[in-house]
C-alpha atoms as a PDB file:
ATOM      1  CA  UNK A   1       0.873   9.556   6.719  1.00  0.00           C
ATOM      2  CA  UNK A   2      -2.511   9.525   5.177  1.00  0.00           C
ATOM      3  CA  UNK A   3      -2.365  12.826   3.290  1.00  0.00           C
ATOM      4  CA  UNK A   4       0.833  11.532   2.298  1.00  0.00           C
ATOM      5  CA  UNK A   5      -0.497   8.445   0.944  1.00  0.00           C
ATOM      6  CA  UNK A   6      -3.353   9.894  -0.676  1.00  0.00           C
ATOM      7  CA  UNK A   7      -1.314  12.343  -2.314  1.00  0.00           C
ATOM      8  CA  UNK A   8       0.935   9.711  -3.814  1.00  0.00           C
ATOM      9  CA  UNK A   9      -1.715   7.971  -5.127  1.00  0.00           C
ATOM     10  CA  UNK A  10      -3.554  10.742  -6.687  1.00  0.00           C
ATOM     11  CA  UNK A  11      -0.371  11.622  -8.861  1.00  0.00           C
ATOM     12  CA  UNK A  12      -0.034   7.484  -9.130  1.00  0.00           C
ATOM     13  CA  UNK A  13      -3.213   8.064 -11.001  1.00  0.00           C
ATOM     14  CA  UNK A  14      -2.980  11.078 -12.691  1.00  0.00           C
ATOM     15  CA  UNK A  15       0.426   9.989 -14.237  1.00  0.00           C
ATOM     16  CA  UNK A  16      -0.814   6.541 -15.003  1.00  0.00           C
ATOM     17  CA  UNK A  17      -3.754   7.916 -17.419  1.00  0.00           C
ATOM     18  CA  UNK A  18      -1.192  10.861 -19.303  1.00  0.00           C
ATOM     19  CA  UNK A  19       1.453   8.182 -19.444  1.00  0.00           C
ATOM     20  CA  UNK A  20      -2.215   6.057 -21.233  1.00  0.00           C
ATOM     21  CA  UNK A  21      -2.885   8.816 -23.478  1.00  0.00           C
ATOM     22  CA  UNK A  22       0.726   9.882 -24.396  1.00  0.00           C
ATOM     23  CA  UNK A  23       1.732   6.315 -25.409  1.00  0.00           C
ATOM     24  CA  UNK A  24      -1.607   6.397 -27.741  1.00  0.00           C
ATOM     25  CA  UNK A  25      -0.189   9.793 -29.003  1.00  0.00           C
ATOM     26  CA  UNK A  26      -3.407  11.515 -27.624  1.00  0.00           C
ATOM     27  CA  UNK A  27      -3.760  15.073 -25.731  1.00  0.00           C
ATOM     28  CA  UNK A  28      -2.507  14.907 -22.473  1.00  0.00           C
ATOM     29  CA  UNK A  29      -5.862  16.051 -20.880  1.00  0.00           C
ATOM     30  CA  UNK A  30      -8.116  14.848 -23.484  1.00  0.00           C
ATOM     31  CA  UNK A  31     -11.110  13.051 -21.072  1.00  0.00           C
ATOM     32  CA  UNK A  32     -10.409  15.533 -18.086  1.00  0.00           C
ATOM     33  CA  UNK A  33     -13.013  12.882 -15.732  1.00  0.00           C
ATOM     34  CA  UNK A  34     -10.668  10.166 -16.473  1.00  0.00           C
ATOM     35  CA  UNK A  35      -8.103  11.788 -14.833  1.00  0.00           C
ATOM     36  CA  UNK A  36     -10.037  12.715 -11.714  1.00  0.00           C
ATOM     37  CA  UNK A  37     -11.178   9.052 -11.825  1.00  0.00           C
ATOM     38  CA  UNK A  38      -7.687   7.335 -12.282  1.00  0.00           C
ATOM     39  CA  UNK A  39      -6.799  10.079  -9.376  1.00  0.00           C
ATOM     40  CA  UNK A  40      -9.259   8.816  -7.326  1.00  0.00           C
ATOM     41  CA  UNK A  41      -8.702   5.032  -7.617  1.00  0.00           C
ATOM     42  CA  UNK A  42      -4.965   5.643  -7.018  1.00  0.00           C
ATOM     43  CA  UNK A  43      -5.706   7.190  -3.495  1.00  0.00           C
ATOM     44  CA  UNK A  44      -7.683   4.814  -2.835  1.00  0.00           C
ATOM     45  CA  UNK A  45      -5.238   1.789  -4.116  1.00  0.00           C
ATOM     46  CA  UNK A  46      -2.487   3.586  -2.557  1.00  0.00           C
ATOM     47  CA  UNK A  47      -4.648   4.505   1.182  1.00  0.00           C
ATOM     48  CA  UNK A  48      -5.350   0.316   1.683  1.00  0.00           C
ATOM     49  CA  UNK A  49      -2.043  -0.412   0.365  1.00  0.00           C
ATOM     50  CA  UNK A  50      -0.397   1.381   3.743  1.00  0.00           C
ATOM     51  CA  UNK A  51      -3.880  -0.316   6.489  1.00  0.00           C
ATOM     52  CA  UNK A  52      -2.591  -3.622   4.363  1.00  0.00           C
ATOM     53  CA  UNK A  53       1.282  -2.987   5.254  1.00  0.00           C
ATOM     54  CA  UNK A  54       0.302  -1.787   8.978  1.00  0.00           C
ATOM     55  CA  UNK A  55      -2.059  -4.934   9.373  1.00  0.00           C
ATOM     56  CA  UNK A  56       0.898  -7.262   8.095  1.00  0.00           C
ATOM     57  CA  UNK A  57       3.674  -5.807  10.319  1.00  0.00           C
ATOM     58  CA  UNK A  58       0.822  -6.575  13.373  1.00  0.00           C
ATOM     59  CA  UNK A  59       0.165 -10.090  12.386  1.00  0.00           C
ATOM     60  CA  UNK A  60       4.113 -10.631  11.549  1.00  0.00           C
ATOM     61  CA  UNK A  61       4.960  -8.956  15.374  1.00  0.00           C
ATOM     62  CA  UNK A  62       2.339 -11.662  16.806  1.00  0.00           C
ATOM     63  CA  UNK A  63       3.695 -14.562  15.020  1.00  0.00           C
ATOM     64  CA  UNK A  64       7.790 -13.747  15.673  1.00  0.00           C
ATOM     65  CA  UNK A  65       6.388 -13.116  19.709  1.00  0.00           C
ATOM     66  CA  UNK A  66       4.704 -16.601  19.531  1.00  0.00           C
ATOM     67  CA  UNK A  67       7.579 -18.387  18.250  1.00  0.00           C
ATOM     68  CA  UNK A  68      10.030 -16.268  20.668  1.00  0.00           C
ATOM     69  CA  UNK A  69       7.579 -17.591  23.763  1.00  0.00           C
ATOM     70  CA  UNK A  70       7.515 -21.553  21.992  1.00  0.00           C
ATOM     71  CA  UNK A  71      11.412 -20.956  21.950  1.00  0.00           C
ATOM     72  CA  UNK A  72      12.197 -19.912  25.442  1.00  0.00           C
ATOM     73  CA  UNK A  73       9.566 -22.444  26.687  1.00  0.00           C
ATOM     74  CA  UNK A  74      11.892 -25.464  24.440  1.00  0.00           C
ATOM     75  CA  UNK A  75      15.049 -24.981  26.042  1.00  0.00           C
ATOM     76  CA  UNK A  76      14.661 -22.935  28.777  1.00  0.00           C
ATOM     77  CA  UNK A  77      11.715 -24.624  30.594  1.00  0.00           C
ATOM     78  CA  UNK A  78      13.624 -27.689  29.997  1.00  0.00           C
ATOM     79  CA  UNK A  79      16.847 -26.970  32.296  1.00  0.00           C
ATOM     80  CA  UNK A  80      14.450 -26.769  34.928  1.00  0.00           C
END
């Protein structure tokens, strides 16, 4: 998943600055360090994107098993 990611956010990047430069009716590769920069920054936008997604499906399993546990403990410890 992480060469995947990193990947994706290197052409994220590298896209995002010829898209720049086409729209200002430029040369595709006219600054050829920007691209390597915007490539760079992409991976690493698109890298903490996925730790942020995997952290946030964690925290949202803990909180759905706490309010399964407060749930069962409601009505089911109260039959008893």
């Amino acid at each position: 998943m992480a060469l995947s990611a990193t990947v994706i956010g290197a052409l994220l990047g590298l896209g995002t600055q010829m898209y720049s430069n086409a729209l200002r009716k430029l040369p595709y590769m006219r600054h050829p360090w920007e691209h390597l920069l915007g490539m760079g920054i992409g991976a690493v936008f698109v890298n903490q994107l996925v730790k942020w997604d995997a952290q946030l499906q964690q925290d949202l399993d803990k909180m759905l098993q706490k309010a399964k546990e407060a749930n069962e403990r409601r009505y089911f410890d109260e039959d008893e």
